[in-house]
Protein backbone atom coordinates (compact mmCIF):
# COMPACT_ATOMS: atom_id res chain seq x y z
CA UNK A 1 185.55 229.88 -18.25
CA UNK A 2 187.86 231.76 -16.30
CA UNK A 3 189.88 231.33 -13.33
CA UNK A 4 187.98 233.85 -11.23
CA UNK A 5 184.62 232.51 -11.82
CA UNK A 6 185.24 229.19 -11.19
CA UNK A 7 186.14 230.25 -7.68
CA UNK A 8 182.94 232.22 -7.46
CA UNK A 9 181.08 229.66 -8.16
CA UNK A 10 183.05 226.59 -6.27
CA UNK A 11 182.43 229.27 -3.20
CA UNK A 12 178.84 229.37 -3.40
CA UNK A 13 178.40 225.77 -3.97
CA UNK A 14 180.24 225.24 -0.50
CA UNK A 15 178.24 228.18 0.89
CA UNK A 16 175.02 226.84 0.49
CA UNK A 17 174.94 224.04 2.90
CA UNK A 18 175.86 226.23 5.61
CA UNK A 19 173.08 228.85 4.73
CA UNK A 20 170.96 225.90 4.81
CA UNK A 21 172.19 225.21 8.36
CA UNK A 22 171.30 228.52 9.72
CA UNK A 23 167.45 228.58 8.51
CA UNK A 24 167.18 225.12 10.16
CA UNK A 25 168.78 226.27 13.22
CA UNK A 26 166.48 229.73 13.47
CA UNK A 27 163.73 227.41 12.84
CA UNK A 28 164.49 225.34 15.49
CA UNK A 29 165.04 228.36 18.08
CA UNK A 30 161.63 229.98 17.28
CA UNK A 31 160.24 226.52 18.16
CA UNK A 32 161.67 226.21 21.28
CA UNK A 33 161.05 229.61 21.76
CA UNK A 34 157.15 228.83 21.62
CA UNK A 35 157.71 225.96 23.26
CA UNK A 36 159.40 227.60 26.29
CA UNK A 37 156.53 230.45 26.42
CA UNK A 38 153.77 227.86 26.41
CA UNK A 39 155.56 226.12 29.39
CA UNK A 40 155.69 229.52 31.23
CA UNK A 41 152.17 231.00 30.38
CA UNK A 42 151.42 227.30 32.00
CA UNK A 43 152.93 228.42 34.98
CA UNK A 44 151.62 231.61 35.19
CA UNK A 45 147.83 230.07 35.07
CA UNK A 46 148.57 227.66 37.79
CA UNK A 47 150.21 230.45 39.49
CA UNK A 48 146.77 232.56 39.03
CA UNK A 49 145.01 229.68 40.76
CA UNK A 50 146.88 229.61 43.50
CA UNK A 51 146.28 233.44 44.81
CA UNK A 52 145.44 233.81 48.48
CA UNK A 53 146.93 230.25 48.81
CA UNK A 54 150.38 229.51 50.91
CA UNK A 55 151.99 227.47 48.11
CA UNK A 56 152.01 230.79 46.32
CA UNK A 57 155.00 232.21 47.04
CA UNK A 58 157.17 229.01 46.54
CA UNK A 59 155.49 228.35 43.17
CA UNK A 60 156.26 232.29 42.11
CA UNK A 61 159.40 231.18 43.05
CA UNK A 62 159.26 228.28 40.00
CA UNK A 63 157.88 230.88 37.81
CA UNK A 64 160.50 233.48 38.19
CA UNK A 65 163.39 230.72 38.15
CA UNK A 66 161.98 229.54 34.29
CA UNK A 67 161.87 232.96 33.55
CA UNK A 68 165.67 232.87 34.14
CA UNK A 69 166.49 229.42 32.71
CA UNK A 70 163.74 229.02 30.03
CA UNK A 71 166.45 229.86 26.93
CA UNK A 72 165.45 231.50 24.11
CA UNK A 73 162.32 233.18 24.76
CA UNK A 74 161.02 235.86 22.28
CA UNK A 75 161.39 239.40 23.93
CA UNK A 76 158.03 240.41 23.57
CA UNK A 77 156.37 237.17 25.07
CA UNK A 78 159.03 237.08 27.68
CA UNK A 79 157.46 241.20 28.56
CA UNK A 80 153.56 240.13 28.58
CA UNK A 81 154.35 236.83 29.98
CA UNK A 82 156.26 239.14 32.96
CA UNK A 83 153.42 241.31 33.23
CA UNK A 84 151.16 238.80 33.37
CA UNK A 85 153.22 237.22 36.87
CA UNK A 86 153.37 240.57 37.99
CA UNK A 87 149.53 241.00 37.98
CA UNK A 88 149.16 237.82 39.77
CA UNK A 89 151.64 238.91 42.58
CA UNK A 90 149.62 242.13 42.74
CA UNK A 91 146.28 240.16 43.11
CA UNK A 92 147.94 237.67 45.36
CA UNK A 93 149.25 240.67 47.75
CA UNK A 94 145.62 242.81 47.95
CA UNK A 95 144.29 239.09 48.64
CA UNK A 96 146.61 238.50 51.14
CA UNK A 97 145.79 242.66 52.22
CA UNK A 98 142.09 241.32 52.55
CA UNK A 99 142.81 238.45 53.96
CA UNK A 100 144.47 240.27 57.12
CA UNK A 101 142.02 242.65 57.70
CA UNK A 102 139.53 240.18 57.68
CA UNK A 103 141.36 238.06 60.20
CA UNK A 104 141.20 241.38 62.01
CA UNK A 105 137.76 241.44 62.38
CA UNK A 106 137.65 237.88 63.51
CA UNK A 107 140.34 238.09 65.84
CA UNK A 108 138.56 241.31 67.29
CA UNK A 109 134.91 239.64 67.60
CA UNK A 110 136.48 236.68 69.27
CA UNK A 111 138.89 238.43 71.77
CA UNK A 112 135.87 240.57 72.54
CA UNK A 113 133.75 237.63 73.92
CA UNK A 114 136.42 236.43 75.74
CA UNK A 115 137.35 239.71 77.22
CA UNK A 116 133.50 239.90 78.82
CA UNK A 117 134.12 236.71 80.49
CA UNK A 118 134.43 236.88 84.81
CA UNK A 119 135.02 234.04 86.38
CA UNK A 120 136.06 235.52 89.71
CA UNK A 121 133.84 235.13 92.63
CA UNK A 122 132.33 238.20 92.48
CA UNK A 123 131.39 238.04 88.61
CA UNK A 124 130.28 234.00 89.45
CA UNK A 125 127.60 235.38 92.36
CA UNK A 126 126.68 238.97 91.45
CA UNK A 127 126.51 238.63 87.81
CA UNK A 128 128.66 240.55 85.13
CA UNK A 129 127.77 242.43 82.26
CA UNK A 130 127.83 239.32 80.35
CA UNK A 131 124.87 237.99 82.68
CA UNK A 132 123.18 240.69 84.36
CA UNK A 133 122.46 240.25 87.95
CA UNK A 134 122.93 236.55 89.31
CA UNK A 135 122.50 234.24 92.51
CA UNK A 136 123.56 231.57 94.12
CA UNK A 137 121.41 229.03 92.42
CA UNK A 138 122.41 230.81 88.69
CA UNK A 139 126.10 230.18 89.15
CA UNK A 140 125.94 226.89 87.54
CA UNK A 141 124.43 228.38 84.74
CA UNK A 142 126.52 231.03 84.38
CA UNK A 143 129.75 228.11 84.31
CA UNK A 144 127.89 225.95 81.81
CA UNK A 145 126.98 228.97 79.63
CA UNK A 146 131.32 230.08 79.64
CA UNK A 147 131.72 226.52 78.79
CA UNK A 148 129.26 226.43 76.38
CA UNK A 149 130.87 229.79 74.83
CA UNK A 150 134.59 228.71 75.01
CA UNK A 151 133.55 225.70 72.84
CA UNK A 152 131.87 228.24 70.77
CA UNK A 153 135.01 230.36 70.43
CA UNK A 154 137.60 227.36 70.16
CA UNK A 155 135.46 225.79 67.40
CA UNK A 156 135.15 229.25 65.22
CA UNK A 157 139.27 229.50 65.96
CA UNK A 158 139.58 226.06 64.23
CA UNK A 159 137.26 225.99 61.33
CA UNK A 160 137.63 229.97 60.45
CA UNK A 161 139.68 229.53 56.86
CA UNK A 162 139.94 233.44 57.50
CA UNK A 163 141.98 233.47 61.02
CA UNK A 164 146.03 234.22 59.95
CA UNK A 165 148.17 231.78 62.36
CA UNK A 166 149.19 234.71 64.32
CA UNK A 167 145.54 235.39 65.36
CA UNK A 168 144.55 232.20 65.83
CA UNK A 169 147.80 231.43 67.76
CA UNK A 170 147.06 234.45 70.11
CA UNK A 171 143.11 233.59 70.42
CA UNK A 172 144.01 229.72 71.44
CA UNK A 173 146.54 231.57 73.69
CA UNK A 174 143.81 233.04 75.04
CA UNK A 175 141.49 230.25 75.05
CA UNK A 176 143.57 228.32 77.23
CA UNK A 177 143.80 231.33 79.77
CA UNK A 178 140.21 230.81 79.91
CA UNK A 179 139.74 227.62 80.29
CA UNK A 180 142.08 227.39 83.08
CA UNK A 181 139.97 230.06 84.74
CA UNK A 182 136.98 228.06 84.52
CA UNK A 183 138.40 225.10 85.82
CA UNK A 184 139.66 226.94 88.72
CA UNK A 185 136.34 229.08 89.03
CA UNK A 186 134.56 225.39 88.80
CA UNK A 187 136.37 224.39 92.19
CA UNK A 188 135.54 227.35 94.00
CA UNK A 189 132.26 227.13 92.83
CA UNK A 190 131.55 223.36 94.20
CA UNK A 191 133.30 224.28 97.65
CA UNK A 192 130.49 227.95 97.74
CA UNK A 193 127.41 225.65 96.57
CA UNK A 194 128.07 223.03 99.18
CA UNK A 195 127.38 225.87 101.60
CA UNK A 196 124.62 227.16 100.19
CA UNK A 197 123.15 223.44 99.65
CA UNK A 198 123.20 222.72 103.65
CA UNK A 199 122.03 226.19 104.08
CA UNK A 200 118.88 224.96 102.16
CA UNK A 201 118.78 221.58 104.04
CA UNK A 202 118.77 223.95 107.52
CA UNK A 203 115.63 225.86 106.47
CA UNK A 204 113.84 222.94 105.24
CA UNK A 205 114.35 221.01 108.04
CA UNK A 206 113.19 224.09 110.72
CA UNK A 207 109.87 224.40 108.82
CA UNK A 208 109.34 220.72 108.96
CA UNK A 209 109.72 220.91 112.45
CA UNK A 210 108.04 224.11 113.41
CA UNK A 211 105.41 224.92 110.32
CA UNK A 212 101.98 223.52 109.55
CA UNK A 213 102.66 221.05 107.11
CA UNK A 214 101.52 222.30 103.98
CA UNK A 215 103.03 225.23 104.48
CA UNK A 216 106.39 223.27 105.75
CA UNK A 217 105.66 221.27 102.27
CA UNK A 218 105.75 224.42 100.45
CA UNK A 219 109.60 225.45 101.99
CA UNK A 220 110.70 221.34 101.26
CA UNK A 221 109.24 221.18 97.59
CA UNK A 222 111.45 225.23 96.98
CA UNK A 223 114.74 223.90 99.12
CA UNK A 224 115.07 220.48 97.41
CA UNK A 225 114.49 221.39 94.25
CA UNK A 226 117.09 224.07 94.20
CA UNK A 227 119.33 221.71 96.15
CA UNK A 228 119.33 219.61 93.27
CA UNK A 229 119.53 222.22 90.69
CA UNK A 230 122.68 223.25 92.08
CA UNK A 231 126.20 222.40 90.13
CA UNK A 232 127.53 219.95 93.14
CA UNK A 233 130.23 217.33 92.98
CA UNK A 234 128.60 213.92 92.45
CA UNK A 235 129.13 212.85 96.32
CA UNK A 236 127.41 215.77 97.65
CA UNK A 237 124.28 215.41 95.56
CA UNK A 238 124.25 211.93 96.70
CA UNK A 239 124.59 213.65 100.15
CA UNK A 240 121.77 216.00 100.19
CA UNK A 241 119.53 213.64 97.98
CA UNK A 242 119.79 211.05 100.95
CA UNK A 243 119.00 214.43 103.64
CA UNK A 244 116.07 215.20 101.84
CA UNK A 245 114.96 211.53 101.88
CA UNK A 246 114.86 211.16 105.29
CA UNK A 247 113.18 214.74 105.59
CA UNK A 248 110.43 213.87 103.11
CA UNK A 249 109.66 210.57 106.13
CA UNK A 250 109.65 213.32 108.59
CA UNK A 251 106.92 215.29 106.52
CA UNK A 252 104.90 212.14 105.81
CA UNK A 253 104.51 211.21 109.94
CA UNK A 254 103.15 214.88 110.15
CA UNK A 255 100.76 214.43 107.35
CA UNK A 256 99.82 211.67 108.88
CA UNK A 257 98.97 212.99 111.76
CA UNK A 258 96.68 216.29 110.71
CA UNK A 259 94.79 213.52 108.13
CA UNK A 260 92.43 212.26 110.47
CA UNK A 261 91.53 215.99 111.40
CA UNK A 262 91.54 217.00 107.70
CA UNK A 263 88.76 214.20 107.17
CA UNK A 264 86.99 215.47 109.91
CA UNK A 265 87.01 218.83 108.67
CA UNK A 266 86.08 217.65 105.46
CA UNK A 267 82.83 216.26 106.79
CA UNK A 268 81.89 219.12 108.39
CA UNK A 269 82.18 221.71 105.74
CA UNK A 270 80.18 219.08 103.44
CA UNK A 271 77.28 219.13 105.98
CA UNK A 272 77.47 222.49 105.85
CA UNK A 273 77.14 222.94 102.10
CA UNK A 274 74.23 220.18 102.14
CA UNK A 275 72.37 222.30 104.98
CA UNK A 276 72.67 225.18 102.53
CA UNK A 277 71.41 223.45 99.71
CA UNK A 278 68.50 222.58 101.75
CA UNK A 279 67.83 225.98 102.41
CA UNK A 280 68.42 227.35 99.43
CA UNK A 281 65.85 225.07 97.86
CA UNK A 282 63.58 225.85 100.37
CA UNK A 283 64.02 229.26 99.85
CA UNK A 284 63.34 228.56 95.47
CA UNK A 285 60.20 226.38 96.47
CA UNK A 286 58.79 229.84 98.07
CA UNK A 287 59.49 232.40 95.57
CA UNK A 288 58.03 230.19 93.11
CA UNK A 289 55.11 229.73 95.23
CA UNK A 290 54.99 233.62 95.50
CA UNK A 291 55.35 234.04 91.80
CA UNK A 292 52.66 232.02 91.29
CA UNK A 293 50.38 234.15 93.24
CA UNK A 294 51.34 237.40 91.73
CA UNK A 295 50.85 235.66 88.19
CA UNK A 296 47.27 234.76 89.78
CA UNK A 297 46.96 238.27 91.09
CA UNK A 298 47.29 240.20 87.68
CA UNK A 299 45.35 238.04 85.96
CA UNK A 300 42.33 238.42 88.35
CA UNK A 301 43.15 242.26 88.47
CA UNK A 302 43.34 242.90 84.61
CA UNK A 303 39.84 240.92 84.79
CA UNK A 304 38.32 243.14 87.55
CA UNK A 305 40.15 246.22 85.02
CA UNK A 306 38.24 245.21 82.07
CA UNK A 307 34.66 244.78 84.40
CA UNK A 308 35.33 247.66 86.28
CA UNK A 309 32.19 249.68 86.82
CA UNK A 310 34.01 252.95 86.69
CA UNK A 311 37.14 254.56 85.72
CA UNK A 312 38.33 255.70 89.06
CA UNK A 313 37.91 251.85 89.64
CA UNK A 314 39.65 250.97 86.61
CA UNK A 315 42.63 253.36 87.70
CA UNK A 316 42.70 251.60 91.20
CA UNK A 317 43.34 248.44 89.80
CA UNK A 318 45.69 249.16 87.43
CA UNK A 319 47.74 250.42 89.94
CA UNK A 320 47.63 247.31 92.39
CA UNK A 321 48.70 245.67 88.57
CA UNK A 322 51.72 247.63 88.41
CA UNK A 323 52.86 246.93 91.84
CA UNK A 324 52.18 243.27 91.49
CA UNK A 325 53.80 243.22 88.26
CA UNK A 326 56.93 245.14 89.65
CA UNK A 327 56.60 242.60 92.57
CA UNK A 328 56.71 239.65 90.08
CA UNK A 329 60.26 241.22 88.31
CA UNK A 330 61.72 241.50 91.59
CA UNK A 331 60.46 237.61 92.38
CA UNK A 332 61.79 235.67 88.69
CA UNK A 333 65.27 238.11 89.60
CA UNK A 334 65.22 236.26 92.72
CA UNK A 335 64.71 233.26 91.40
CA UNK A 336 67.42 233.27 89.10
CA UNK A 337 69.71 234.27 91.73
CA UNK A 338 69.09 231.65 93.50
CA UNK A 339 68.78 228.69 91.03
CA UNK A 340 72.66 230.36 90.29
CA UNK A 341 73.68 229.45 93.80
CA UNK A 342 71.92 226.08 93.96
CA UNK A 343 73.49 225.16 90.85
CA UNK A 344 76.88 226.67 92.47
CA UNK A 345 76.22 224.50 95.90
CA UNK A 346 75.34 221.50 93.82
CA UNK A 347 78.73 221.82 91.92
CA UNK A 348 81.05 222.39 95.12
CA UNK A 349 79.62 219.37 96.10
CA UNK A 350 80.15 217.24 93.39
CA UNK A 351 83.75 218.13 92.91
CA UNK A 352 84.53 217.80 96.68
């Protein structure tokens, strides 16, 4: 053998481990090449699930800081893996797009029923578009129902997964505006229906003293019961409750008083119906006594009609038939007429 190709071969014999060595070593990259694209497509899905949340952004943060770390990646899974975090962001930003303009509407339906609100004095007694025309007495509705609405519009602002902060900051903003002005409007309001509750006490109390008392009863029952429908402070319902009290005594001793001619009354109109019954009985015993004879009548006529010796006769007495006959219709229509009123008399006496 000679010289030169025993280097030749003394060379590859020492080349071969280190060919050996760089297989094993691309092996190993192309691993850890899938390896690193598993752990980013990973990512990427969780990333997916997490559109239209707020821990978006920080996790696309993750995901873009492994695309810059994760060492080697293959070039063509690190491109679809990058298109694949751009299509989340895209989705993730028309989400967010939707998001806003559905806060919008939200934030606009809201604000709009708290823009109709008046709680001034005016809007409290003469009514606002929100209630139409108003009273006194309908003021405590009209607070209850703002209350009942600012709950309303507090509780959408808190549960409404739609609201962005901003709006809902603004709209609580707002809330609190509003309840402020009720509370305020609520003070005013007890001070007016105090007023208005002695105003009622004033006009009970004049017909009590200057009105028959059932028509004085009438003006107590209407003035009390709107007294106590009125939104008062606790001490002046106790107030008025304890007026009215003492008014109700002062009706009684008048009630009192008119009884004994009420019962008189009374009597009197009852022997008035019984004298009618009477007659009208009297009156029923007469037409049936009447009705009686005409029955007799006909039936004696139509017997002189069939005997009758001529026809001129004949013709006679079939006329006196007729007018005994139109007689007798007029009679039973009487009679009914007045069995109706008996039975009428008979009942107004029974439920007197």
């Amino acid at each position: 053998m000679c010289v030169s190709e025993s280097n030749r071969l003394l060379f590859n014999t020492k080349r071969l481990p280190l060919f050996e060595e760089e297989v094993e070593m691309k092996s190993v990259d192309t691993k850890v090449s899938k390896d690193n694209a598993s752990q980013l497509l990973e990512a990427i899905c969780d990333l997916k699930d997490l559109i239209g949340s707020p821990d978006f952004a920080a996790h696309a943060r993750s995901v873009q800081n492994l695309f810059n770390t994760l060492h080697p990646l293959d070039r063509s899974e690190r491109e679809s893996l990058w298109e694949r975090y751009q299509e989340a962001w895209t989705n993730h930003k028309a989400h967010l797009a939707r998001m806003i303009a559905d806060s919008e509407e939200v934030f606009r339906e809201l604000n709009s029923k708290m823009d109709c609100l008046d709680l001034s004095p005016d809007g409290l007694i003469f009514g606002s578009e929100m209630f139409g025309r108003a009273d006194w007495e309908g003021m405590a509705t009209k607070l209850s129902t703002v209350k009942a609405l600012l709950d309303e519009v507090e509780s959408k602002i808190r549960s409404d997964s739609q609201l962005t902060g901003k709006h809902r900051y603004e709209l609580f903003q707002k809330l609190h505006d509003n309840r402020y002005a009720l509370r305020q409007a609520q003070e005013w309001t007890w001070s007016e229906l105090s007023d208005r509750a002695e105003e009622l006490y004033n006009e009970a109390y004049y017909a009590i003293e200057t009105m028959p008392p059932r028509e004085a009863l009438q003006v107590f029952k209407e003035n009390q019961k709107l007294v106590m429908a009125l939104y008062l402070r606790r001490s002046d319902k106790e107030k008025f409750h304890s007026w009215f009290q003492e008014l109700w005594q002062k009706l009684q001793a008048r009630f009192d008083e008119r009884r004994h001619e009420y019962e008189q009354r009374k009597a009197e109109w009852r022997a008035r119906q019984e004298a009618g019954l009477e007659r009208l009985l009297e009156a029923r015993e007469k037409v049936e006594a009447f009705i009686e004879k005409l029955e007799s009548n006909i039936q004696a006529n139509r017997d002189r009609q069939a005997s009758a010796y001529s026809s001129d006769f004949a013709d006679r007495v079939g006329e006196w038939i007729r007018e005994d006959e139109e007689k007798l219709e007029d009679a039973r229509h009487s009679l009914e007429e007045l069995k109706r009123k008996i039975e009428d008399a008979g009942e107004r006496l029974q439920n007197r």
